[in-house]
PDB file of N, CA and C in Angstrom:
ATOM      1  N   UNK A   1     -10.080  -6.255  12.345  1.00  0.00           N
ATOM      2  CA  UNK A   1     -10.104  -5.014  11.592  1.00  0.00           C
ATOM      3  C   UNK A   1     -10.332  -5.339  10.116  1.00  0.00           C
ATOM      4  N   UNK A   2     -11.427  -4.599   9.520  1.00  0.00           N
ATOM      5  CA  UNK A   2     -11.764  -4.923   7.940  1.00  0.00           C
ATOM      6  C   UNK A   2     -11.118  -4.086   7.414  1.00  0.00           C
ATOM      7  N   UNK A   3      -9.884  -4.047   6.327  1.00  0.00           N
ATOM      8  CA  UNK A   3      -9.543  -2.552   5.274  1.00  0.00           C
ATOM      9  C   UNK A   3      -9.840  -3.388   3.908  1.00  0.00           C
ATOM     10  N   UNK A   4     -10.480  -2.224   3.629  1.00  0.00           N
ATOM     11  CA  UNK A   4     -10.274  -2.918   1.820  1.00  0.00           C
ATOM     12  C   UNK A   4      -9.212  -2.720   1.225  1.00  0.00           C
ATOM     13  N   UNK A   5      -9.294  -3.625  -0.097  1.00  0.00           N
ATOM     14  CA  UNK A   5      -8.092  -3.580  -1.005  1.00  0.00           C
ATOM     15  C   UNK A   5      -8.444  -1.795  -1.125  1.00  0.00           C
ATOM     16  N   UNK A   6      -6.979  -1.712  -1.257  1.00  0.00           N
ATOM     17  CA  UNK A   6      -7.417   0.408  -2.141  1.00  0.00           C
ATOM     18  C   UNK A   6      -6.997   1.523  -0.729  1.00  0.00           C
ATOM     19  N   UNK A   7      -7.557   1.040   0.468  1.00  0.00           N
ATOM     20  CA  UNK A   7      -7.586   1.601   1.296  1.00  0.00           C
ATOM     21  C   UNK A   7      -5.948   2.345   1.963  1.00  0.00           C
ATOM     22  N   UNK A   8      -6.401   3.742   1.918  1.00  0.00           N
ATOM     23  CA  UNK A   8      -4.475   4.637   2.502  1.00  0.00           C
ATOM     24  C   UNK A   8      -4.973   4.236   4.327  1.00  0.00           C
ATOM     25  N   UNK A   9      -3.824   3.787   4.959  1.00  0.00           N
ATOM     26  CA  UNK A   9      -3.538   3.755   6.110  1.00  0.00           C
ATOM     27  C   UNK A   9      -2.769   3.842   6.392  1.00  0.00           C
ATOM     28  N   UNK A  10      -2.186   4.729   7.943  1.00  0.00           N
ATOM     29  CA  UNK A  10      -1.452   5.211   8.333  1.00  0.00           C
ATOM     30  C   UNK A  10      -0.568   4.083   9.117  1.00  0.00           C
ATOM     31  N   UNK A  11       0.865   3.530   9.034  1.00  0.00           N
ATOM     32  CA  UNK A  11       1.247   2.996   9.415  1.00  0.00           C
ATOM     33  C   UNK A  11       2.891   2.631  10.087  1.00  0.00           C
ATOM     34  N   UNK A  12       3.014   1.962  10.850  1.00  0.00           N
ATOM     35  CA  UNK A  12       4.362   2.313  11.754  1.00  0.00           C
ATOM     36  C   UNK A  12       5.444   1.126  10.812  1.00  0.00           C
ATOM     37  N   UNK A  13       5.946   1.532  10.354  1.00  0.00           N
ATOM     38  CA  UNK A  13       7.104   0.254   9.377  1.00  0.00           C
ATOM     39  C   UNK A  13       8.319   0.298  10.258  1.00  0.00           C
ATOM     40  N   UNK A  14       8.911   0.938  11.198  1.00  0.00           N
ATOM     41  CA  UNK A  14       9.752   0.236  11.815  1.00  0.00           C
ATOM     42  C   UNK A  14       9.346  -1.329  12.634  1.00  0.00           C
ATOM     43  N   UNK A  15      10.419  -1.685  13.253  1.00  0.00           N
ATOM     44  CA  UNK A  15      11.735  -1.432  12.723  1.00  0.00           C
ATOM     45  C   UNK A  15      12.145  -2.197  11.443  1.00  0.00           C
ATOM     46  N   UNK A  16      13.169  -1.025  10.967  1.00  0.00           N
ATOM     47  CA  UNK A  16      13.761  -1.810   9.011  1.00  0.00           C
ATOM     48  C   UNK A  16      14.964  -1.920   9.298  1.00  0.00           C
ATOM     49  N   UNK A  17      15.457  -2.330   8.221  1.00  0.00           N
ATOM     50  CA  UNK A  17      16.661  -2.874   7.490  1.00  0.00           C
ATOM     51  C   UNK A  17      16.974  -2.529   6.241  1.00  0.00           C
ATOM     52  N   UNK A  18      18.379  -2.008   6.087  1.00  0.00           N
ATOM     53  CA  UNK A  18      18.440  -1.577   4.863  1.00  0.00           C
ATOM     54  C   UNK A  18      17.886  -0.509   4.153  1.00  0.00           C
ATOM     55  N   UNK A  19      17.755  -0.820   2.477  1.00  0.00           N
ATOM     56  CA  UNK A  19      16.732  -0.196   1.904  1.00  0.00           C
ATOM     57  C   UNK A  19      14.860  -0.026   1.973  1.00  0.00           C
ATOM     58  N   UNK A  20      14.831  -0.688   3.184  1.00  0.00           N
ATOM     59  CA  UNK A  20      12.970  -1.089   3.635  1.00  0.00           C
ATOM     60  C   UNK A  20      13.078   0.575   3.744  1.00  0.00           C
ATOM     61  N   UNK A  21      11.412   0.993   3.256  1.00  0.00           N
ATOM     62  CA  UNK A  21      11.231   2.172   3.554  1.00  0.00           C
ATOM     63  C   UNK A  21      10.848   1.801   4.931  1.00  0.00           C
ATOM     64  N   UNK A  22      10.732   3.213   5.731  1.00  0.00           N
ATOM     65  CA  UNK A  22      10.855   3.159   6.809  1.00  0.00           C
ATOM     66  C   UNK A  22       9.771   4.477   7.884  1.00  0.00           C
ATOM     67  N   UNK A  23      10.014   3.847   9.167  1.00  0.00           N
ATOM     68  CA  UNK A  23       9.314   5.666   9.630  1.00  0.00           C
ATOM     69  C   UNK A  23       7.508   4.961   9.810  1.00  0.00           C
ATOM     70  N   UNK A  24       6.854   6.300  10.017  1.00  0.00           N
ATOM     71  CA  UNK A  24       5.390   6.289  10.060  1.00  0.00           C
ATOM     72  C   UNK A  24       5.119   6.816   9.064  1.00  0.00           C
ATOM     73  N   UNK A  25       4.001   5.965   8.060  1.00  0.00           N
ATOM     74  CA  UNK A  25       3.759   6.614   6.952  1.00  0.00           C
ATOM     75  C   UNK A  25       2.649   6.189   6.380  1.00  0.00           C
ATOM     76  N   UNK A  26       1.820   7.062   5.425  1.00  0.00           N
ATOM     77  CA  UNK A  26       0.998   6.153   4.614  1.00  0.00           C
ATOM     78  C   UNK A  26       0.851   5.102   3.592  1.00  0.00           C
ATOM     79  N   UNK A  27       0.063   4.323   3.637  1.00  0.00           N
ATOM     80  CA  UNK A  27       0.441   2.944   2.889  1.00  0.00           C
ATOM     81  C   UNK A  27      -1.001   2.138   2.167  1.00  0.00           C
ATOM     82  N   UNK A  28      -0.816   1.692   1.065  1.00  0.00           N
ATOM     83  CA  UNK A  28      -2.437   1.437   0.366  1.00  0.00           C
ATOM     84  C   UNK A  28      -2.230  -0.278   0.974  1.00  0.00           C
ATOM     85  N   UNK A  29      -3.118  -0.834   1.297  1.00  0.00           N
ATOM     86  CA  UNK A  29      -3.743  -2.117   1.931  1.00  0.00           C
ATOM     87  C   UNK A  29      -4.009  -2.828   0.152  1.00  0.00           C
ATOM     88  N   UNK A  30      -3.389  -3.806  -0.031  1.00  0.00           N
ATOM     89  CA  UNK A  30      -3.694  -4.510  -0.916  1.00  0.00           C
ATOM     90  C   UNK A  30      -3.731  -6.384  -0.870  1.00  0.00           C
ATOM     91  N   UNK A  31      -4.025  -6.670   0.204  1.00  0.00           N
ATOM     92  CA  UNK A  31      -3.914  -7.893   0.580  1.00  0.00           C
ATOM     93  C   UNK A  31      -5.917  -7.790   0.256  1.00  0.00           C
ATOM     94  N   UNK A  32      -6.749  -9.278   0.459  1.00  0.00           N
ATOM     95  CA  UNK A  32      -8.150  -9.634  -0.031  1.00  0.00           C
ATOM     96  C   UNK A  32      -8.757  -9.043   1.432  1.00  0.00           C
ATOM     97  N   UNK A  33      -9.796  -8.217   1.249  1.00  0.00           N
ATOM     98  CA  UNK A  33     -10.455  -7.892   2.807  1.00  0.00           C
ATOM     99  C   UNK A  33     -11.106  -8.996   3.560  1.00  0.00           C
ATOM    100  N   UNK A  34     -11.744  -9.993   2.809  1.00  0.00           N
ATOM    101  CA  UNK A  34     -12.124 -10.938   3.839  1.00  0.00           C
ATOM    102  C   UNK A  34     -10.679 -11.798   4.446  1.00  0.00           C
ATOM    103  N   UNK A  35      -9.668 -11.970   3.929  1.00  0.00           N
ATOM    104  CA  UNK A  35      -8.238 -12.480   4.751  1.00  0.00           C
ATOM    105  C   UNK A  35      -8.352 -11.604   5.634  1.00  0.00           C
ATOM    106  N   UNK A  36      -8.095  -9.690   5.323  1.00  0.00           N
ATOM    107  CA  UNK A  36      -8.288  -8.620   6.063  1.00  0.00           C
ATOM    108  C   UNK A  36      -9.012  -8.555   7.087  1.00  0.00           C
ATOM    109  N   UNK A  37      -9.913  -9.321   7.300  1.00  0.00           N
ATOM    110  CA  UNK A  37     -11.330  -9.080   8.238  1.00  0.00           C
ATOM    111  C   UNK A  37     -10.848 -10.337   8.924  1.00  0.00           C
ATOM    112  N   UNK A  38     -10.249 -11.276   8.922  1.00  0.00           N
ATOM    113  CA  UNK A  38     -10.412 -12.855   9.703  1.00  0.00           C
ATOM    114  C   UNK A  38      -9.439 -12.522  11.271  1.00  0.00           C
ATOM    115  N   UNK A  39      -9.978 -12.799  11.709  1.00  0.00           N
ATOM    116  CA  UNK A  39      -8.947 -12.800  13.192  1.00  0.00           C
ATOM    117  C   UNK A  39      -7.850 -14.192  12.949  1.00  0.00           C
ATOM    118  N   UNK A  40      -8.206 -14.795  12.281  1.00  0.00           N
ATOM    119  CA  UNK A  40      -7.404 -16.075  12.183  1.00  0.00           C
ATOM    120  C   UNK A  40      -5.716 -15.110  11.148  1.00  0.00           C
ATOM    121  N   UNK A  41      -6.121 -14.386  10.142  1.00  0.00           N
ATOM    122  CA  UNK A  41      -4.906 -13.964   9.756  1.00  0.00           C
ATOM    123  C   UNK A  41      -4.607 -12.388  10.547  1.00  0.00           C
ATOM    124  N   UNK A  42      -3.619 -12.255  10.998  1.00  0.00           N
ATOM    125  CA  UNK A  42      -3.106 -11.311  11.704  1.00  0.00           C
ATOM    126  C   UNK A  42      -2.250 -10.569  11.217  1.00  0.00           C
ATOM    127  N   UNK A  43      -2.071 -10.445   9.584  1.00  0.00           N
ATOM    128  CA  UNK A  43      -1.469  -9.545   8.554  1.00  0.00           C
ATOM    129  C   UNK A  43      -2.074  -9.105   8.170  1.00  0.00           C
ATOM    130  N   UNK A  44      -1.685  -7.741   7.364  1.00  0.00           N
ATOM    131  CA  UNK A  44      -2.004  -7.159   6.437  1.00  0.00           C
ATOM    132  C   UNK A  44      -1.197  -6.744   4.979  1.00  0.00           C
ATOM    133  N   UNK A  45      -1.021  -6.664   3.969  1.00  0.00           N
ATOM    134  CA  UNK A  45      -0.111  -6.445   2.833  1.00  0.00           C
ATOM    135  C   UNK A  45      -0.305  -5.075   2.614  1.00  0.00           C
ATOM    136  N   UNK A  46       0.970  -4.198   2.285  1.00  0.00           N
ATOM    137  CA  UNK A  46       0.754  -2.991   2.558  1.00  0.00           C
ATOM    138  C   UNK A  46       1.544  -2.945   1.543  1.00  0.00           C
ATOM    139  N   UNK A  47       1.757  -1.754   0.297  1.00  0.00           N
ATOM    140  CA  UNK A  47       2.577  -1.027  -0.194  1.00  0.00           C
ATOM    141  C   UNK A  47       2.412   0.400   0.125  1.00  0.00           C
ATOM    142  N   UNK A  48       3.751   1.119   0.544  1.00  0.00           N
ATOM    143  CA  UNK A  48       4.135   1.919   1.455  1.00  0.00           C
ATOM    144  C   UNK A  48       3.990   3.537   0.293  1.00  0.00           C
ATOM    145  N   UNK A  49       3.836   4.534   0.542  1.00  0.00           N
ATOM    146  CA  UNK A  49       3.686   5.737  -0.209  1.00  0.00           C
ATOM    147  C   UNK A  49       4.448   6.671   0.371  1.00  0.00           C
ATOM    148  N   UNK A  50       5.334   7.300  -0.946  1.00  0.00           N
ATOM    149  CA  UNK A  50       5.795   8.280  -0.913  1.00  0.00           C
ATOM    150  C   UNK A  50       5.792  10.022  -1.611  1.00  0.00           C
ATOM    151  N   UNK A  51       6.137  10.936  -1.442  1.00  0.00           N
ATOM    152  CA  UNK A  51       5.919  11.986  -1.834  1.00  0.00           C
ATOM    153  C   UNK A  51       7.185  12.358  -2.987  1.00  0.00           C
ATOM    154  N   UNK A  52       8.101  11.170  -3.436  1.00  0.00           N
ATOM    155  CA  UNK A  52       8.917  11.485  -3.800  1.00  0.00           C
ATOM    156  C   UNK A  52       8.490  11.080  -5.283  1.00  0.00           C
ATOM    157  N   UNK A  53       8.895  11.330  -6.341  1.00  0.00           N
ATOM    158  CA  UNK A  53       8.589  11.021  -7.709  1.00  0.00           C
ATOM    159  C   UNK A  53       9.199   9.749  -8.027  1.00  0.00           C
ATOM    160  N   UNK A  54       8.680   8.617  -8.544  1.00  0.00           N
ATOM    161  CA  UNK A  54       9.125   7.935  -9.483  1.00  0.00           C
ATOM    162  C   UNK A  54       8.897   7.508 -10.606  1.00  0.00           C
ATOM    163  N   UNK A  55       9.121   6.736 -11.377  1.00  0.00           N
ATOM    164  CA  UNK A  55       8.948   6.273 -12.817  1.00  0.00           C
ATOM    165  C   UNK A  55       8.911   5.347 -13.280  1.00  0.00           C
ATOM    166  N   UNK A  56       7.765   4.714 -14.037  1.00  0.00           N
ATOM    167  CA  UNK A  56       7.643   3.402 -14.095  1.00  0.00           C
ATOM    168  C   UNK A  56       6.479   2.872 -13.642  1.00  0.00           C
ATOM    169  N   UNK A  57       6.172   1.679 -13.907  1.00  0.00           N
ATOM    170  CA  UNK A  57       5.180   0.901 -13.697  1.00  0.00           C
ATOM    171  C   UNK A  57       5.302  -0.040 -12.269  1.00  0.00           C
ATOM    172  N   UNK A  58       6.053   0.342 -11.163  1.00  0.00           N
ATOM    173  CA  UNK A  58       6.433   0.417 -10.034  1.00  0.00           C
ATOM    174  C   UNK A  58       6.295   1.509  -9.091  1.00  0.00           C
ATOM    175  N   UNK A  59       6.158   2.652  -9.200  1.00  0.00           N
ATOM    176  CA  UNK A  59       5.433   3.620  -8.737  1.00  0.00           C
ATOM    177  C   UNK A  59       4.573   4.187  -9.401  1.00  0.00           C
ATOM    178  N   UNK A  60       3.278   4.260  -9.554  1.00  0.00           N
ATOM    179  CA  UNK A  60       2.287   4.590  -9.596  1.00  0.00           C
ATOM    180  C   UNK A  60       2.106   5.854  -8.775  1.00  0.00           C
ATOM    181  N   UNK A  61       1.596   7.058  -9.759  1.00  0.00           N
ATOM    182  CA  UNK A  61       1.430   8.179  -9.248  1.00  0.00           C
ATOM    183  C   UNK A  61      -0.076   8.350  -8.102  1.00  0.00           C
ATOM    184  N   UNK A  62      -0.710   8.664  -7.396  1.00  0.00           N
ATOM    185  CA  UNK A  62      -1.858   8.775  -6.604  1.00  0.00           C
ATOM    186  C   UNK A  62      -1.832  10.377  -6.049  1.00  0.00           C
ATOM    187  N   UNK A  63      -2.993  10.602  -6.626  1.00  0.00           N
ATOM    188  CA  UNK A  63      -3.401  11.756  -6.351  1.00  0.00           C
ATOM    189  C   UNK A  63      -4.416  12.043  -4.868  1.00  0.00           C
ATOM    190  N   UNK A  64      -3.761  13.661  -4.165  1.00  0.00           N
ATOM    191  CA  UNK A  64      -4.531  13.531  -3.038  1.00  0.00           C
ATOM    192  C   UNK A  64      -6.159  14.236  -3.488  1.00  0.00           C
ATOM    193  N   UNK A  65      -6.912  13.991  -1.923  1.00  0.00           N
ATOM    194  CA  UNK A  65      -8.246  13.879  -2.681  1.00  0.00           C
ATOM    195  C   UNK A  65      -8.967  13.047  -1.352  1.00  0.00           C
ATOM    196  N   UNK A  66      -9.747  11.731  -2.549  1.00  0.00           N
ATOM    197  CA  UNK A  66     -10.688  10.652  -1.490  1.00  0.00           C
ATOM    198  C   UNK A  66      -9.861  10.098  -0.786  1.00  0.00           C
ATOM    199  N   UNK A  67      -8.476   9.705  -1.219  1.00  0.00           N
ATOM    200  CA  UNK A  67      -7.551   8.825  -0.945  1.00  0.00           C
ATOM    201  C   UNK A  67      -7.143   9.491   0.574  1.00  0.00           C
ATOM    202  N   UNK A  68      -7.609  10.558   0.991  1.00  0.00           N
ATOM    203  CA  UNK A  68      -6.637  11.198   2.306  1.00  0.00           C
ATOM    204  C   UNK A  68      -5.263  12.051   2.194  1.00  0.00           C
ATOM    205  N   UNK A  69      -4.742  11.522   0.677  1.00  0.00           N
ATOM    206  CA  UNK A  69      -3.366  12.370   0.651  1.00  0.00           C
ATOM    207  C   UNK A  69      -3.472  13.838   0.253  1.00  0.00           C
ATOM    208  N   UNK A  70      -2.460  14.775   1.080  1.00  0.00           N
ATOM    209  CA  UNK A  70      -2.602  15.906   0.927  1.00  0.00           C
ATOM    210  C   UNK A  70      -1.920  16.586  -0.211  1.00  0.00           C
ATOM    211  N   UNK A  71      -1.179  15.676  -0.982  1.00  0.00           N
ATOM    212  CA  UNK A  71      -0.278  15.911  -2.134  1.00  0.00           C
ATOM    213  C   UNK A  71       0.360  14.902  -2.920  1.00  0.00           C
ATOM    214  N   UNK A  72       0.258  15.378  -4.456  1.00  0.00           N
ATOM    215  CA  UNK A  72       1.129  13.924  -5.256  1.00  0.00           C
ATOM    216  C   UNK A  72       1.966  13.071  -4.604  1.00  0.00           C
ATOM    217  N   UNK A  73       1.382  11.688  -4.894  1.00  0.00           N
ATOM    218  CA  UNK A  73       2.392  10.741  -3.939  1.00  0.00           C
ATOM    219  C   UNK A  73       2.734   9.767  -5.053  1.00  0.00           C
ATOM    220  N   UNK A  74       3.131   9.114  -4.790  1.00  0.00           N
ATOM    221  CA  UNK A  74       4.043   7.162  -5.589  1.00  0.00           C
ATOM    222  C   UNK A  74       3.473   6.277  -4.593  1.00  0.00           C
ATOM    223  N   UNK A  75       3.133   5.211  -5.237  1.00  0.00           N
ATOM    224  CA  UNK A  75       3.328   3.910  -4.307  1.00  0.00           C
ATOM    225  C   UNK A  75       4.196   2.784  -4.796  1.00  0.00           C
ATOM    226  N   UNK A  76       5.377   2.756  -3.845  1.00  0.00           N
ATOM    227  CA  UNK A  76       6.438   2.039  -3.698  1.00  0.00           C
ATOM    228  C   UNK A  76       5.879   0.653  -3.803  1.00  0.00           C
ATOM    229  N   UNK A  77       5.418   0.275  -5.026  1.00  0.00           N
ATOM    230  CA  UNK A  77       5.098  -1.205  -4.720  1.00  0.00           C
ATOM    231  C   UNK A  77       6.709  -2.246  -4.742  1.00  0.00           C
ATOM    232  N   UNK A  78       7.424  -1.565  -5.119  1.00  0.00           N
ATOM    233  CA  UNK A  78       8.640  -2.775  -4.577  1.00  0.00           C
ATOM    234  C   UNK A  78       9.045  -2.537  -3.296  1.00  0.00           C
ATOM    235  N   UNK A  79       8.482  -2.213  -2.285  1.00  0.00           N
ATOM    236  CA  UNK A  79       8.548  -1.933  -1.257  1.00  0.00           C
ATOM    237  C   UNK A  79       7.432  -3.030  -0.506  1.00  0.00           C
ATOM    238  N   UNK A  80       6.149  -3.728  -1.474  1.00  0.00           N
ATOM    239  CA  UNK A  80       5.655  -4.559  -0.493  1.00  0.00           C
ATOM    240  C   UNK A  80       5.902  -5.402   0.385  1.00  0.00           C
ATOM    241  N   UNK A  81       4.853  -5.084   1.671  1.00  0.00           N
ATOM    242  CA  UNK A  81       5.652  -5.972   2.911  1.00  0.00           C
ATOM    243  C   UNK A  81       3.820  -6.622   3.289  1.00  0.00           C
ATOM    244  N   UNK A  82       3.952  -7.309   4.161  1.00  0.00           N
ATOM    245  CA  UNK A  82       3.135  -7.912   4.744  1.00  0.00           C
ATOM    246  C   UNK A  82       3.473  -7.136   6.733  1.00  0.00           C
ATOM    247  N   UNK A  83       2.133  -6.434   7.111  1.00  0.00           N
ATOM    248  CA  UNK A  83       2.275  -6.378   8.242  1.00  0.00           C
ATOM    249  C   UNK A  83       1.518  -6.570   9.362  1.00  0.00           C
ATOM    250  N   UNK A  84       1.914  -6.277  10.550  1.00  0.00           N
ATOM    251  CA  UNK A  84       0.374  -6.851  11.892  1.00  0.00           C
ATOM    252  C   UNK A  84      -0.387  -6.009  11.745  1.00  0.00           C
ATOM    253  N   UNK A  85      -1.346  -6.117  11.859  1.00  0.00           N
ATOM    254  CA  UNK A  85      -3.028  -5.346  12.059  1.00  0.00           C
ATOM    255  C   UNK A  85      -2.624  -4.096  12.908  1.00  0.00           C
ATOM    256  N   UNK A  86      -1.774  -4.346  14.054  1.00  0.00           N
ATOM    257  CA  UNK A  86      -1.833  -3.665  14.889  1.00  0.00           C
ATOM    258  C   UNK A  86      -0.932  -2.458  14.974  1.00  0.00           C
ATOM    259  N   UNK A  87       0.004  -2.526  13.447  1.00  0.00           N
ATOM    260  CA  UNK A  87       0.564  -1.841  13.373  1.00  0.00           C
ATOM    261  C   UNK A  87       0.231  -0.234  12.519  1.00  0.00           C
ATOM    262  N   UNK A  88      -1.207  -0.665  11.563  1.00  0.00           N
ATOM    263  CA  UNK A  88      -2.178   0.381  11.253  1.00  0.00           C
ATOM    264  C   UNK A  88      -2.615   1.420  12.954  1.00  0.00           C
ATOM    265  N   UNK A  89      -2.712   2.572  11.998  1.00  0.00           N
ATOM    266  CA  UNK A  89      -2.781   3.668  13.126  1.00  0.00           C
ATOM    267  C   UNK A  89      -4.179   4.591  12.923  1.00  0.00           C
ATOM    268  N   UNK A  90      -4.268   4.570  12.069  1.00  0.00           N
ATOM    269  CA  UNK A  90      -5.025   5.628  11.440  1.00  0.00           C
ATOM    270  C   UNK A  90      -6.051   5.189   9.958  1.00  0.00           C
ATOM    271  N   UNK A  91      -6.917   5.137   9.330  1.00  0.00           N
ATOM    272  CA  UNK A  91      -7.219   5.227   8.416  1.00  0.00           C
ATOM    273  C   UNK A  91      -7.743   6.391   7.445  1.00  0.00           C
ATOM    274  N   UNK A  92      -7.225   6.955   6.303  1.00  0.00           N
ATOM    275  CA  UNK A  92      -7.485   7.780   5.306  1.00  0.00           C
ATOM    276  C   UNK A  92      -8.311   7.655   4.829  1.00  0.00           C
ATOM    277  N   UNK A  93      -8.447   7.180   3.768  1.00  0.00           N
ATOM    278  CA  UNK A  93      -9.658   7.222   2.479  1.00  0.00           C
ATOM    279  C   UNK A  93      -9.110   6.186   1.367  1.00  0.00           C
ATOM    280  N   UNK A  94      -9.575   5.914   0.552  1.00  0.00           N
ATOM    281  CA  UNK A  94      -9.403   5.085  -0.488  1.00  0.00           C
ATOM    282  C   UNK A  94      -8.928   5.318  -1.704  1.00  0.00           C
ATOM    283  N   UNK A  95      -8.253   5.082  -2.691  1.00  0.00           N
ATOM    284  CA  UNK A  95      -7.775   5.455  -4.441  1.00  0.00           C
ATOM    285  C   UNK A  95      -8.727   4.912  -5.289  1.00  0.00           C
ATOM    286  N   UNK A  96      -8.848   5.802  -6.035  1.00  0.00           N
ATOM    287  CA  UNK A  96      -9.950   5.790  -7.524  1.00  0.00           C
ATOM    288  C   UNK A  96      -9.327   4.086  -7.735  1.00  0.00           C
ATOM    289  N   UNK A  97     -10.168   3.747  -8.411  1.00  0.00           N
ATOM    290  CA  UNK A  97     -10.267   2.356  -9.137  1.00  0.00           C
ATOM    291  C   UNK A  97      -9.493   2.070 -10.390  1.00  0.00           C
ATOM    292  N   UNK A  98      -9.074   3.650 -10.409  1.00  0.00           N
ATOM    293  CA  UNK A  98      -7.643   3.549 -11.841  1.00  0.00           C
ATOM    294  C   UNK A  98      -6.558   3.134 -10.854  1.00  0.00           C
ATOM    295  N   UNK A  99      -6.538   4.205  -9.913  1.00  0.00           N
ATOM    296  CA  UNK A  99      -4.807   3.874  -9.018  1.00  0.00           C
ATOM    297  C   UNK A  99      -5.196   2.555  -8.446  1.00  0.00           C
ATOM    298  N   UNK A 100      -5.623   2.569  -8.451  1.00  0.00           N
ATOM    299  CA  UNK A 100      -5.563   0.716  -7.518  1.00  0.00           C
ATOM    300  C   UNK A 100      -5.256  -0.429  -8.734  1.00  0.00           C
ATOM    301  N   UNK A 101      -5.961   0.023  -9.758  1.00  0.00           N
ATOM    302  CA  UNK A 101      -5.288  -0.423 -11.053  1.00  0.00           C
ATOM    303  C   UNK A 101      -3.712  -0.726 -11.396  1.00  0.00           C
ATOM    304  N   UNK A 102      -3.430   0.755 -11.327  1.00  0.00           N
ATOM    305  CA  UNK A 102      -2.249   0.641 -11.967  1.00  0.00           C
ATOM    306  C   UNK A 102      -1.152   0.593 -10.491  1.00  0.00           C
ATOM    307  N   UNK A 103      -1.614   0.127  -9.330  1.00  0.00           N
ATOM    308  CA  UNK A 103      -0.628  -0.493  -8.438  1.00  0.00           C
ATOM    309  C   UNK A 103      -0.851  -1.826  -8.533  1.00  0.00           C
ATOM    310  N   UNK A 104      -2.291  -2.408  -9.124  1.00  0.00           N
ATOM    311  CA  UNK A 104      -2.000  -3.887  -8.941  1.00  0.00           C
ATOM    312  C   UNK A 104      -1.015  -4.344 -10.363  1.00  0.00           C
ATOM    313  N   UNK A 105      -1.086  -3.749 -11.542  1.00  0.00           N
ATOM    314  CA  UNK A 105      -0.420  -3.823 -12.428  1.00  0.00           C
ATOM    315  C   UNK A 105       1.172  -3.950 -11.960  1.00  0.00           C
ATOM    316  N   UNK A 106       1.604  -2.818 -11.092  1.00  0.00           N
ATOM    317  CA  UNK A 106       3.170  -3.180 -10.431  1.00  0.00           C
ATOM    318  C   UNK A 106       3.606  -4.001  -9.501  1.00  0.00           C
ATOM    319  N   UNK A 107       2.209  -4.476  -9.234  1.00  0.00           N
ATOM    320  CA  UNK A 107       2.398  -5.785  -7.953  1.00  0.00           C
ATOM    321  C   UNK A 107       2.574  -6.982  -9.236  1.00  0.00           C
ATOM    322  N   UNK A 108       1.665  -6.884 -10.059  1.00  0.00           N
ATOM    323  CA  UNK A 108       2.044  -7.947 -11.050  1.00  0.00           C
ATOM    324  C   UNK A 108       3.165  -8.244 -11.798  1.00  0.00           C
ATOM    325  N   UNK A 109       3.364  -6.742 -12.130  1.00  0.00           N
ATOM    326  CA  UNK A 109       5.023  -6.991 -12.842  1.00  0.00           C
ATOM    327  C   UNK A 109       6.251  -7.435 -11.819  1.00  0.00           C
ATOM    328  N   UNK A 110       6.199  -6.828 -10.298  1.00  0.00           N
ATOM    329  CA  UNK A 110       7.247  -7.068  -9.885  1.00  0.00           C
ATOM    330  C   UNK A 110       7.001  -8.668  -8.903  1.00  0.00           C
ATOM    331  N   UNK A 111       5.993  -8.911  -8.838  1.00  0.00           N
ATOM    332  CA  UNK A 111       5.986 -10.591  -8.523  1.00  0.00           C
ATOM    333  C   UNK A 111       5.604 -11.686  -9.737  1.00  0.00           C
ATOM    334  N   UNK A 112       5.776 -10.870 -10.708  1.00  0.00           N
ATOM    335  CA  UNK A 112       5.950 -12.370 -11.327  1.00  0.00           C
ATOM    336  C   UNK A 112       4.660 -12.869 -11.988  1.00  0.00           C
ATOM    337  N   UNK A 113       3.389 -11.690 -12.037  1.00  0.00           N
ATOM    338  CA  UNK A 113       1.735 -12.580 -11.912  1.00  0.00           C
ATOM    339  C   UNK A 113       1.202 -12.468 -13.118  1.00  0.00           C
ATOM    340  N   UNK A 114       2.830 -11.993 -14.583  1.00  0.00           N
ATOM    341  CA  UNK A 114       2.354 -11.542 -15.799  1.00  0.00           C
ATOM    342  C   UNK A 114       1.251 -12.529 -16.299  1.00  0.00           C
ATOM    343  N   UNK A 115       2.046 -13.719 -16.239  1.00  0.00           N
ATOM    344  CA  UNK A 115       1.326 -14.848 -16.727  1.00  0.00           C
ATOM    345  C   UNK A 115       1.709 -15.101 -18.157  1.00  0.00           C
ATOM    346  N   UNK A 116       2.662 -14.119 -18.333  1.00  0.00           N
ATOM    347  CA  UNK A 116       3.232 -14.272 -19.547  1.00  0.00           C
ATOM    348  C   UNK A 116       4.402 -15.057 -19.566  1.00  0.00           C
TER     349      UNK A 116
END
């Protein structure tokens, strides 16, 4: 299965633990598409989306639209997980090249990739 970076897919995150978001839900694919495309890797990196508001440079607002969403969402990037291929259900549509922006910006701040 090929998803690009950017790409909303519909996906099954049980079973969790804890604070893991959880449930069937939509989620932006941010792992490299050719890893994405290899049968040899059998993950995918997902940060998970919600409809709930947050703040900060950790949720990133995404507007619905190309993306598939039917209403203001967040993406929970401290919520990134790595998951099986097989656990995508569905595919949406993709985020403008700003939101994919400013989620890789919170993937950067919250792993560490300031470089600062």
């Amino acid at each position: 299965m090929k998803v690009d970076r950017g790409t909303v897919v519909l996906v099954e995150l049980d079973p969790t633990l804890g604070h893991e978001q959880r449930g069937v839900r939509p989620c932006v694919a941010v792992s490299d598409p050719a890893v994405n495309a290899a049968q040899r890797y059998p993950l995918v990196a997902v940060v998970p989306i919600t409809g709930t508001a947050g703040s900060g440079a950790l949720y990133p607002r995404l507007s619905p639209g190309r993306s598939g969403l039917v209403k203001p969402s967040y993406a929970l990037v401290d919520q990134v997980r790595s998951v099986d291929k097989r656990r995508i259900t569905r595919v949406f549509g993709t985020l403008s090249g700003e939101e994919l922006a400013a989620v890789d910006e919170g993937l950067g701040l919250f792993l560490g990739l300031g470089g600062g």
